[in-house]
PDB file of N, CA and C in Angstrom:
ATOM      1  N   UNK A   1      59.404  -6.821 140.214  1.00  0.00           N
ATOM      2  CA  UNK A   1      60.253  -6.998 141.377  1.00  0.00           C
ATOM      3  C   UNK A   1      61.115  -5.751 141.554  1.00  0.00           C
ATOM      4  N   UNK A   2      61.505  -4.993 143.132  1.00  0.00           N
ATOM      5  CA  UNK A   2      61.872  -4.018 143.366  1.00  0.00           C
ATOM      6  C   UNK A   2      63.598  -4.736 144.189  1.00  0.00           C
ATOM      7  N   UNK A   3      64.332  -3.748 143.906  1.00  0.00           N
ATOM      8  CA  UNK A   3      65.328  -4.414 144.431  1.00  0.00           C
ATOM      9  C   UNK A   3      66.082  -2.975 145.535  1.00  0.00           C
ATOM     10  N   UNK A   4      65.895  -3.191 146.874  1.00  0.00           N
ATOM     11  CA  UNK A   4      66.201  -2.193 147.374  1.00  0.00           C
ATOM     12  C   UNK A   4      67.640  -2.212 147.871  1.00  0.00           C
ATOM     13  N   UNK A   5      68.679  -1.181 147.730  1.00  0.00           N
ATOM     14  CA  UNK A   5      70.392  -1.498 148.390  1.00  0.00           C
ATOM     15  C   UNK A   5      70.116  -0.398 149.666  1.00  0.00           C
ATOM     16  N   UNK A   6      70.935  -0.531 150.459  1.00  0.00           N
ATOM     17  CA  UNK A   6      71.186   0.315 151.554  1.00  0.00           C
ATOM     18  C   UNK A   6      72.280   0.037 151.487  1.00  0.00           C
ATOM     19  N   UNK A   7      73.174   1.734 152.055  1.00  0.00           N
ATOM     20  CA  UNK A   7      74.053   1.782 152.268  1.00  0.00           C
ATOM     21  C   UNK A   7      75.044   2.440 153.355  1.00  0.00           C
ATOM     22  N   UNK A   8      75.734   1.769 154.287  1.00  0.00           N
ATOM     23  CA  UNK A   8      75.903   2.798 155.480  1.00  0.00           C
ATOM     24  C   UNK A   8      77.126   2.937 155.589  1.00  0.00           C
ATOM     25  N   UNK A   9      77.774   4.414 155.755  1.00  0.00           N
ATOM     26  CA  UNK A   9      79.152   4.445 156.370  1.00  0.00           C
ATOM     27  C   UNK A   9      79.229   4.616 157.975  1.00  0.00           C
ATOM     28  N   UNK A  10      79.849   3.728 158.304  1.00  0.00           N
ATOM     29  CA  UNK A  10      79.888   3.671 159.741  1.00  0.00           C
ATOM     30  C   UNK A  10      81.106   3.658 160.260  1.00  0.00           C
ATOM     31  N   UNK A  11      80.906   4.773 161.957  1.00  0.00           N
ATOM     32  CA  UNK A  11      82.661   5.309 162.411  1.00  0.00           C
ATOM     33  C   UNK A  11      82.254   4.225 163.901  1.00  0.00           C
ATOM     34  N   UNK A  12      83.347   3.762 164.092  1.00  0.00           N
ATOM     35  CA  UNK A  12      82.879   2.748 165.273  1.00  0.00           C
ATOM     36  C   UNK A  12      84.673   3.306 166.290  1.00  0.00           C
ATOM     37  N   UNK A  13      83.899   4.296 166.804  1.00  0.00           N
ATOM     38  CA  UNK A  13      85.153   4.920 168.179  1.00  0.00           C
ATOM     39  C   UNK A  13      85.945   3.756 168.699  1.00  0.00           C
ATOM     40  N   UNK A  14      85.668   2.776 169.155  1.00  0.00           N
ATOM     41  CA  UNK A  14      85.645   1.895 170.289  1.00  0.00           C
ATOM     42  C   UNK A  14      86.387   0.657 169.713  1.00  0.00           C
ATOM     43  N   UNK A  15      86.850   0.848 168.579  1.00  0.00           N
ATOM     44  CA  UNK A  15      87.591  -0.044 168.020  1.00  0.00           C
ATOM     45  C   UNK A  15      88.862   0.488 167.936  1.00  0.00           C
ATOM     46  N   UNK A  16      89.982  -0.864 168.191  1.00  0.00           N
ATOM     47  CA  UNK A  16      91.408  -0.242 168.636  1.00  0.00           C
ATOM     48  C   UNK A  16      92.272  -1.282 167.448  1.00  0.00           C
ATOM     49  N   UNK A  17      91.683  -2.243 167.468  1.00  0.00           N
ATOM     50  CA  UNK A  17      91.968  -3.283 166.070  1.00  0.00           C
ATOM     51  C   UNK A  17      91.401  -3.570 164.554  1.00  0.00           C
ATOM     52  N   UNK A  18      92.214  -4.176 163.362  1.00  0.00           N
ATOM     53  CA  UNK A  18      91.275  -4.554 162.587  1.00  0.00           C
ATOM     54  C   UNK A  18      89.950  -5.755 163.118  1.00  0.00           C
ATOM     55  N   UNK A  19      90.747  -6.784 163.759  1.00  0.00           N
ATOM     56  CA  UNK A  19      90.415  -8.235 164.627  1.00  0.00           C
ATOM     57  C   UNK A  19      89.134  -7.192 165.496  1.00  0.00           C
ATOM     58  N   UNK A  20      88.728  -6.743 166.281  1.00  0.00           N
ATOM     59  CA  UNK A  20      88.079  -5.799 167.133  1.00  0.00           C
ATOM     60  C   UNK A  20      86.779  -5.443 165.971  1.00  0.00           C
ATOM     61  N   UNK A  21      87.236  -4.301 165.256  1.00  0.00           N
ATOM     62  CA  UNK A  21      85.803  -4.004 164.157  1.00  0.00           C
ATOM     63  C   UNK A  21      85.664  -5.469 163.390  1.00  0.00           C
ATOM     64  N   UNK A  22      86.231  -6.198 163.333  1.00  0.00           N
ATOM     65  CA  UNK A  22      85.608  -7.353 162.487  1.00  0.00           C
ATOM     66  C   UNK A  22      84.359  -8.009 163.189  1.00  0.00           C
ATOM     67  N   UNK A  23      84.892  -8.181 164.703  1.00  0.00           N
ATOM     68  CA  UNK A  23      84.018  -9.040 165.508  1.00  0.00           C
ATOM     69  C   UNK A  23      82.759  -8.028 165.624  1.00  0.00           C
ATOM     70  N   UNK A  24      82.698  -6.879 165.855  1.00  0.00           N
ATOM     71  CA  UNK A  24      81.696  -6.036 166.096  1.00  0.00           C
ATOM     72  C   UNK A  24      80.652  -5.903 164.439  1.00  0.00           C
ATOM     73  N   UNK A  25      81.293  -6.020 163.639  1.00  0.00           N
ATOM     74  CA  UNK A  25      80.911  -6.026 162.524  1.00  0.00           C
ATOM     75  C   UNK A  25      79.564  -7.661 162.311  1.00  0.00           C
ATOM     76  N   UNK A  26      80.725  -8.314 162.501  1.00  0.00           N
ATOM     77  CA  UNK A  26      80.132 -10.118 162.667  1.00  0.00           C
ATOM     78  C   UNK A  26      79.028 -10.087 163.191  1.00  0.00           C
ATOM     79  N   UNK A  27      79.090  -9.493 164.673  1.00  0.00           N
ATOM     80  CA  UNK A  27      77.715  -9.276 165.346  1.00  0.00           C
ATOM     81  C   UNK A  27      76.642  -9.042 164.642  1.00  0.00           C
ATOM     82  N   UNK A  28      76.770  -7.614 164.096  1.00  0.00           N
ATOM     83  CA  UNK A  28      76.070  -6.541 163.178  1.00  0.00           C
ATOM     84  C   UNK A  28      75.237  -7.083 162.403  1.00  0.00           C
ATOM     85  N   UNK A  29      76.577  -7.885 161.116  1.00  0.00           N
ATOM     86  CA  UNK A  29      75.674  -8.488 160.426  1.00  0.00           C
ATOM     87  C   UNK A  29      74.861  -9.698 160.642  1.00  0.00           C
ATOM     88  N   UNK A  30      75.247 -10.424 161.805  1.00  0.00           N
ATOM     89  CA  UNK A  30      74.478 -11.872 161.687  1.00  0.00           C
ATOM     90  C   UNK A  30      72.753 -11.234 162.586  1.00  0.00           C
ATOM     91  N   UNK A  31      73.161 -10.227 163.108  1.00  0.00           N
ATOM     92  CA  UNK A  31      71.995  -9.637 163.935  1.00  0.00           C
ATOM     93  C   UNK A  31      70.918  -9.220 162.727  1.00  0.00           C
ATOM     94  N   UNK A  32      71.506  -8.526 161.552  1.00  0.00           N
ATOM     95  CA  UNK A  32      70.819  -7.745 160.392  1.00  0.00           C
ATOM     96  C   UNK A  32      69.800  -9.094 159.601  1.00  0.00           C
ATOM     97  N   UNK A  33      70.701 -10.347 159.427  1.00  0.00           N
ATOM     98  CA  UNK A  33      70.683 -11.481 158.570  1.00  0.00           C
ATOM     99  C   UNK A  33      69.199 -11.809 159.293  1.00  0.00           C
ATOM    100  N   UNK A  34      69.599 -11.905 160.616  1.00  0.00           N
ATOM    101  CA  UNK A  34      68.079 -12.865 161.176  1.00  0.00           C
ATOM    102  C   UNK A  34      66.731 -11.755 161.684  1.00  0.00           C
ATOM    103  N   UNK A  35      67.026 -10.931 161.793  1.00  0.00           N
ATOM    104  CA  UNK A  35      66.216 -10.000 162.004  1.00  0.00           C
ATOM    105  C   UNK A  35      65.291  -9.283 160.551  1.00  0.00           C
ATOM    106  N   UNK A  36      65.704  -9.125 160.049  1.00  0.00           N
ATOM    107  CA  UNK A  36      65.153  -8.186 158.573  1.00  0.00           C
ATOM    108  C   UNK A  36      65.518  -9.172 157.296  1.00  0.00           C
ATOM    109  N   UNK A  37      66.068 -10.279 157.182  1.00  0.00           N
ATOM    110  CA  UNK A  37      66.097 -10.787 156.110  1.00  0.00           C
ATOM    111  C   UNK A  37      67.028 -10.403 154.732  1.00  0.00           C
ATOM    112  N   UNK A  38      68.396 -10.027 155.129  1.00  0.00           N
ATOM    113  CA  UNK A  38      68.569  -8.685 154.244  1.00  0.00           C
ATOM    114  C   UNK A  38      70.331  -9.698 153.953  1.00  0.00           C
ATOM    115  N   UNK A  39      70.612  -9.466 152.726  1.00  0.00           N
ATOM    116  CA  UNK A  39      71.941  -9.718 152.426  1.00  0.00           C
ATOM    117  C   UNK A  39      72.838  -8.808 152.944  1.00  0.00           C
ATOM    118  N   UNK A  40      73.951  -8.595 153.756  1.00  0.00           N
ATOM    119  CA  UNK A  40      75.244  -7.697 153.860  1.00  0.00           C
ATOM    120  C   UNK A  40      76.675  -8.456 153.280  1.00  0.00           C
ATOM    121  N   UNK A  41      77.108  -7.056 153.266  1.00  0.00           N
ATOM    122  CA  UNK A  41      78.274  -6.958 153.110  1.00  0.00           C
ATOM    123  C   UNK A  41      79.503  -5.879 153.329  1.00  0.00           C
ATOM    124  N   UNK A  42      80.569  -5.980 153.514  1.00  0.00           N
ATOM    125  CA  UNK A  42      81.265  -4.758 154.030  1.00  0.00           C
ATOM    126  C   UNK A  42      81.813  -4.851 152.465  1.00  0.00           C
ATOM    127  N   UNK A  43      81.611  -3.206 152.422  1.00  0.00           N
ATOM    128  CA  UNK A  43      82.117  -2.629 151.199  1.00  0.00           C
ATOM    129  C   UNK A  43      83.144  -2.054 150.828  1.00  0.00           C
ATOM    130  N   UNK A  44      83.523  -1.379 151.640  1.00  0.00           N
ATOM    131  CA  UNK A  44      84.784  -0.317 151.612  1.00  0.00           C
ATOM    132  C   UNK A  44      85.766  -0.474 153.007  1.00  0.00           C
ATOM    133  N   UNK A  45      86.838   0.718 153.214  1.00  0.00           N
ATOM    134  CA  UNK A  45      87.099   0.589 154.413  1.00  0.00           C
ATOM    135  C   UNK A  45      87.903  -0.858 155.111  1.00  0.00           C
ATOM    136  N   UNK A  46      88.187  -2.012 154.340  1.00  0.00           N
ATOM    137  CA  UNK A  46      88.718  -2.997 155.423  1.00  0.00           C
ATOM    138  C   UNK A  46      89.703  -3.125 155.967  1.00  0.00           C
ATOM    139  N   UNK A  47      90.623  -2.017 155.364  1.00  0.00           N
ATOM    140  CA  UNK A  47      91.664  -1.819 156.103  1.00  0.00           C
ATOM    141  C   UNK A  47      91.902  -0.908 157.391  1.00  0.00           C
ATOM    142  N   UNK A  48      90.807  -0.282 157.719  1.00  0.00           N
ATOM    143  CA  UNK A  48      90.576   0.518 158.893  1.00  0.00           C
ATOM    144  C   UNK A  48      90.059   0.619 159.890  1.00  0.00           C
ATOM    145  N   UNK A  49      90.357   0.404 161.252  1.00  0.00           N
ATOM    146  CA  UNK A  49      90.186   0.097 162.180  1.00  0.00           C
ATOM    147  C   UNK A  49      88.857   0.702 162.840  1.00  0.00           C
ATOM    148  N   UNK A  50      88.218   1.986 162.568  1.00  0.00           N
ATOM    149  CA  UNK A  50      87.599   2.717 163.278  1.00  0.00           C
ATOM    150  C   UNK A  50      86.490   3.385 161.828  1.00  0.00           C
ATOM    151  N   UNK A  51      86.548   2.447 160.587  1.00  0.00           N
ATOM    152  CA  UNK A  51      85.830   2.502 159.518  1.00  0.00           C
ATOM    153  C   UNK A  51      85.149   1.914 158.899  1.00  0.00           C
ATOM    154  N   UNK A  52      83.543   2.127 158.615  1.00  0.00           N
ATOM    155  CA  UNK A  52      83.108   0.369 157.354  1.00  0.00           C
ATOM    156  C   UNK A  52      82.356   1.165 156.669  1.00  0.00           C
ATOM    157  N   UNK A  53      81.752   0.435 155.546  1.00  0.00           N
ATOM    158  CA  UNK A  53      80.987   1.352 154.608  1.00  0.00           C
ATOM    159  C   UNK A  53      80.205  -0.624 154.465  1.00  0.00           C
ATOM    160  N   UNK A  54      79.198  -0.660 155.152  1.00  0.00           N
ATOM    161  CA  UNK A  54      78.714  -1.868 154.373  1.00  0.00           C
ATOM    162  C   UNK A  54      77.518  -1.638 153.595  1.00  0.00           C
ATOM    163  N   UNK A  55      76.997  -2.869 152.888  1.00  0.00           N
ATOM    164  CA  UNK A  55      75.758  -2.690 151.867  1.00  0.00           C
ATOM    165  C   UNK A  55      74.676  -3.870 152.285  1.00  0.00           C
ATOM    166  N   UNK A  56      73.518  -3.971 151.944  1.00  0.00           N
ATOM    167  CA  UNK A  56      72.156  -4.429 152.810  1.00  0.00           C
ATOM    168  C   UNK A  56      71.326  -4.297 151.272  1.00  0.00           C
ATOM    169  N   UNK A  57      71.136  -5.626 150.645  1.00  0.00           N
ATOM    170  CA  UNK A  57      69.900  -5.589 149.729  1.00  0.00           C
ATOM    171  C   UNK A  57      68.871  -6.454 150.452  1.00  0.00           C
ATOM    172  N   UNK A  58      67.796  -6.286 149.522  1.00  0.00           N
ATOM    173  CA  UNK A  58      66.334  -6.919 149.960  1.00  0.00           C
ATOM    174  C   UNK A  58      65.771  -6.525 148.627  1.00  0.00           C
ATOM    175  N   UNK A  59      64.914  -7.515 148.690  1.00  0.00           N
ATOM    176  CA  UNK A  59      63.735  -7.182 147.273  1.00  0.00           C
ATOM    177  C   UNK A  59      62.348  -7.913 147.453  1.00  0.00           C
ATOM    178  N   UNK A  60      61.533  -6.876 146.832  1.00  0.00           N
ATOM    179  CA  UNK A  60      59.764  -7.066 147.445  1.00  0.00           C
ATOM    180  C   UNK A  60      59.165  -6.738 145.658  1.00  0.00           C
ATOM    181  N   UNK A  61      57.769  -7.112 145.481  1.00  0.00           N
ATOM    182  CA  UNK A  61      57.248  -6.177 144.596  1.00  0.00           C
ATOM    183  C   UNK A  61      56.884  -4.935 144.993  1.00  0.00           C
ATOM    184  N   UNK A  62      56.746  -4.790 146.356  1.00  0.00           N
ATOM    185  CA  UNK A  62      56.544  -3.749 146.742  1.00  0.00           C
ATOM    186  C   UNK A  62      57.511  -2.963 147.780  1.00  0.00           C
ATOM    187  N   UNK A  63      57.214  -1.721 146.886  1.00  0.00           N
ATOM    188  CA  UNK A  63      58.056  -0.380 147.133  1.00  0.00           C
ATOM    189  C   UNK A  63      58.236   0.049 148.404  1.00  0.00           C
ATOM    190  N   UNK A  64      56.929  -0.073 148.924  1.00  0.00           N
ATOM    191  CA  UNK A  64      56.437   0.306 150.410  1.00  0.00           C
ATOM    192  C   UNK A  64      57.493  -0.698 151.471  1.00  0.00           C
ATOM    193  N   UNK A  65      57.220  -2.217 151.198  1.00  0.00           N
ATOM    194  CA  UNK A  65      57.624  -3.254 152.110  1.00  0.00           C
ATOM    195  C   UNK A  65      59.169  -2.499 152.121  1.00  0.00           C
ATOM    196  N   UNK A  66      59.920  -2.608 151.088  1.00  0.00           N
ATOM    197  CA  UNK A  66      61.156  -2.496 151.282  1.00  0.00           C
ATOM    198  C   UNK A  66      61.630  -1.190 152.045  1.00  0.00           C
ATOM    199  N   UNK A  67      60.732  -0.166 151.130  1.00  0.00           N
ATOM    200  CA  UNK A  67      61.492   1.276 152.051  1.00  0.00           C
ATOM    201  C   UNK A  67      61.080   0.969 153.689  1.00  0.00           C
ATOM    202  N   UNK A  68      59.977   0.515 153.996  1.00  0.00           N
ATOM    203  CA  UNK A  68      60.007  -0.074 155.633  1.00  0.00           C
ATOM    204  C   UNK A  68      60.851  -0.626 156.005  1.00  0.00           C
ATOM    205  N   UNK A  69      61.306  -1.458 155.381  1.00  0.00           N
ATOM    206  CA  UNK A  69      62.506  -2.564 155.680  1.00  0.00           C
ATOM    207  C   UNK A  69      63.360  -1.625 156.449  1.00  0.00           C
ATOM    208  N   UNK A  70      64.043  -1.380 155.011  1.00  0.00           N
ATOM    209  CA  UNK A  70      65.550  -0.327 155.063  1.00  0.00           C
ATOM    210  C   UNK A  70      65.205   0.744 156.147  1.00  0.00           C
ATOM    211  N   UNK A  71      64.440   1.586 156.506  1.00  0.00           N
ATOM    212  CA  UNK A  71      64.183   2.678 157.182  1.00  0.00           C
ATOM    213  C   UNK A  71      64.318   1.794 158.767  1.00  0.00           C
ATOM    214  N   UNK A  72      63.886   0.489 158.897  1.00  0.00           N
ATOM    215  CA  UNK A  72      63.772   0.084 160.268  1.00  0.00           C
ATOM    216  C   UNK A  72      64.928  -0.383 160.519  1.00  0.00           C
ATOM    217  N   UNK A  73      66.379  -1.221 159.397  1.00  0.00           N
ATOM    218  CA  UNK A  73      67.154  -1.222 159.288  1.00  0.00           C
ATOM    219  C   UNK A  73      68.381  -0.633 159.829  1.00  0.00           C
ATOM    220  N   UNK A  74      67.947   1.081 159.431  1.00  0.00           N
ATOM    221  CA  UNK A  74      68.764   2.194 159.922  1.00  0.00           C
ATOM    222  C   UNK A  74      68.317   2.084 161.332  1.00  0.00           C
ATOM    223  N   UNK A  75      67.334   2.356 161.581  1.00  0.00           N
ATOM    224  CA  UNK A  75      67.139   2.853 163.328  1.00  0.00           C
ATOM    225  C   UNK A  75      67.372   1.606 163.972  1.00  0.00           C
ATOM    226  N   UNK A  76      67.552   0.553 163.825  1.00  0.00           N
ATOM    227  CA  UNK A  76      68.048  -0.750 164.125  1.00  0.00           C
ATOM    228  C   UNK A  76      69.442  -0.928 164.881  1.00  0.00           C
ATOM    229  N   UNK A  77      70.039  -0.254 163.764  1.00  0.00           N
ATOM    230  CA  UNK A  77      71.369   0.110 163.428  1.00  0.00           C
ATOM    231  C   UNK A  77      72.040   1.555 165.033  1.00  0.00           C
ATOM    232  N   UNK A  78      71.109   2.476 164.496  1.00  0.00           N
ATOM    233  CA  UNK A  78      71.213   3.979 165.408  1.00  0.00           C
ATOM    234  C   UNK A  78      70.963   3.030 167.055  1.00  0.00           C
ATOM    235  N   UNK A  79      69.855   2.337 167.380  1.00  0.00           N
ATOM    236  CA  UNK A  79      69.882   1.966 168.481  1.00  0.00           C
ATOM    237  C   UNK A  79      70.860   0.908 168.934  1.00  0.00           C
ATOM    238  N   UNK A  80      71.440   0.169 168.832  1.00  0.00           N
ATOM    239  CA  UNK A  80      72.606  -0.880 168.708  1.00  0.00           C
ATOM    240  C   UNK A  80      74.202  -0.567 168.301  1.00  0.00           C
ATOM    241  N   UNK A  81      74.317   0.378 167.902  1.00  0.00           N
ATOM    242  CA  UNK A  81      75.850  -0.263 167.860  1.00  0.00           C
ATOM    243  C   UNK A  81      76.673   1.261 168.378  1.00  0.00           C
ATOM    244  N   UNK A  82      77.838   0.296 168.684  1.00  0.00           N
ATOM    245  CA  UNK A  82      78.507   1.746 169.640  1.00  0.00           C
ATOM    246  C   UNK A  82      79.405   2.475 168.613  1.00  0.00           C
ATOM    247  N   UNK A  83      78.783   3.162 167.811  1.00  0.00           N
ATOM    248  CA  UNK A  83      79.372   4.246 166.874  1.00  0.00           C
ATOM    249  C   UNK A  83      78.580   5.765 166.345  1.00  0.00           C
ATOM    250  N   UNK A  84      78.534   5.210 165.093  1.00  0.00           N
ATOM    251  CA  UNK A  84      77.925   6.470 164.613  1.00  0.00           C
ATOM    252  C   UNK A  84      77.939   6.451 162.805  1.00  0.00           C
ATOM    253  N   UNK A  85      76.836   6.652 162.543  1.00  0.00           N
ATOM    254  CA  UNK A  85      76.137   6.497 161.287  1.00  0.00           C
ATOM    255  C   UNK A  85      76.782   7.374 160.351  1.00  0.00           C
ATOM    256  N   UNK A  86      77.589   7.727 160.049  1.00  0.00           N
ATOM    257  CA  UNK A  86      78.119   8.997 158.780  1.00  0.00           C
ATOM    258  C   UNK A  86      77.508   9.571 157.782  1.00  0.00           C
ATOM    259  N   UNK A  87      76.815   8.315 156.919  1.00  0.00           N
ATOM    260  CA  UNK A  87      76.148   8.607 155.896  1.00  0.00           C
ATOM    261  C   UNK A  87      74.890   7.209 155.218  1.00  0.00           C
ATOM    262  N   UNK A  88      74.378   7.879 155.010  1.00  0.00           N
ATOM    263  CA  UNK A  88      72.900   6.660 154.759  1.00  0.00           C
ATOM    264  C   UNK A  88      72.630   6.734 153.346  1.00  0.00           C
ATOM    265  N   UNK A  89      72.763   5.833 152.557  1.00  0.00           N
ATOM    266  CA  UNK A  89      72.406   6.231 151.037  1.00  0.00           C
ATOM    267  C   UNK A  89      71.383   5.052 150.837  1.00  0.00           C
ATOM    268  N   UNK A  90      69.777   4.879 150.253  1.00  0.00           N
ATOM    269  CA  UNK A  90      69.136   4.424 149.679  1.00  0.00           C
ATOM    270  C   UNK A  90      68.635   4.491 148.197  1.00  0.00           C
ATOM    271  N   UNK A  91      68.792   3.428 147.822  1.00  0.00           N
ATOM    272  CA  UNK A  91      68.733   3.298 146.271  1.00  0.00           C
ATOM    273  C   UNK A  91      67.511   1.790 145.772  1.00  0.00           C
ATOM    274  N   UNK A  92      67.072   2.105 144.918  1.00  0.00           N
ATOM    275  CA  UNK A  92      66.176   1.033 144.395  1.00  0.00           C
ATOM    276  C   UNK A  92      66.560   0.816 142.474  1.00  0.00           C
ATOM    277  N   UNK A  93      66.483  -0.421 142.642  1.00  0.00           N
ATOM    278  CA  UNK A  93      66.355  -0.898 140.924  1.00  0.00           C
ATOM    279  C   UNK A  93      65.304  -1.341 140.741  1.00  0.00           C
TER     280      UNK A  93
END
């Protein structure tokens, strides 16, 4: 069994509240949950209005399924939400 994490820091302009990125966040993840099958969570960042760093596991025996996953994940992500991607970190156990 492969256990894949994703990890994204994300700058979301358009947020003026904590209440504001939460709801946009909520979206995010319940959109991530039913679409790709994937656990989230916000990681870092909750005190900042215009900041998140969340995390996205999944696990396959295969290597292939997951890096598809995660890779469709991101561009998922790039097409949908009104911000901007900072940093993308993928990792497997």
């Amino acid at each position: 069994m492969i256990i894949g994490c994703l990890v994204l820091e994300i700058y979301l302009p358009y947020s003026h509240s904590l209440k504001e990125k939460r709801k946009r966040l909520k979206r995010l993840h319940d959109r991530l949950k039913s679409r790709h099958n994937v656990a989230v969570s916000e990681l870092d960042f909750q005190d900042k209005w215009q900041r998140s760093r969340i995390g996205m596991v999944t696990l396959n025996s295969q290597k292939g399924v997951i890096e598809k996953t995660l890779n469709q994940i991101v561009r998922d992500i790039e097409e949908t939400i009104d911000g901007e991607i900072l940093n993308v970190d993928i990792s497997y156990l």
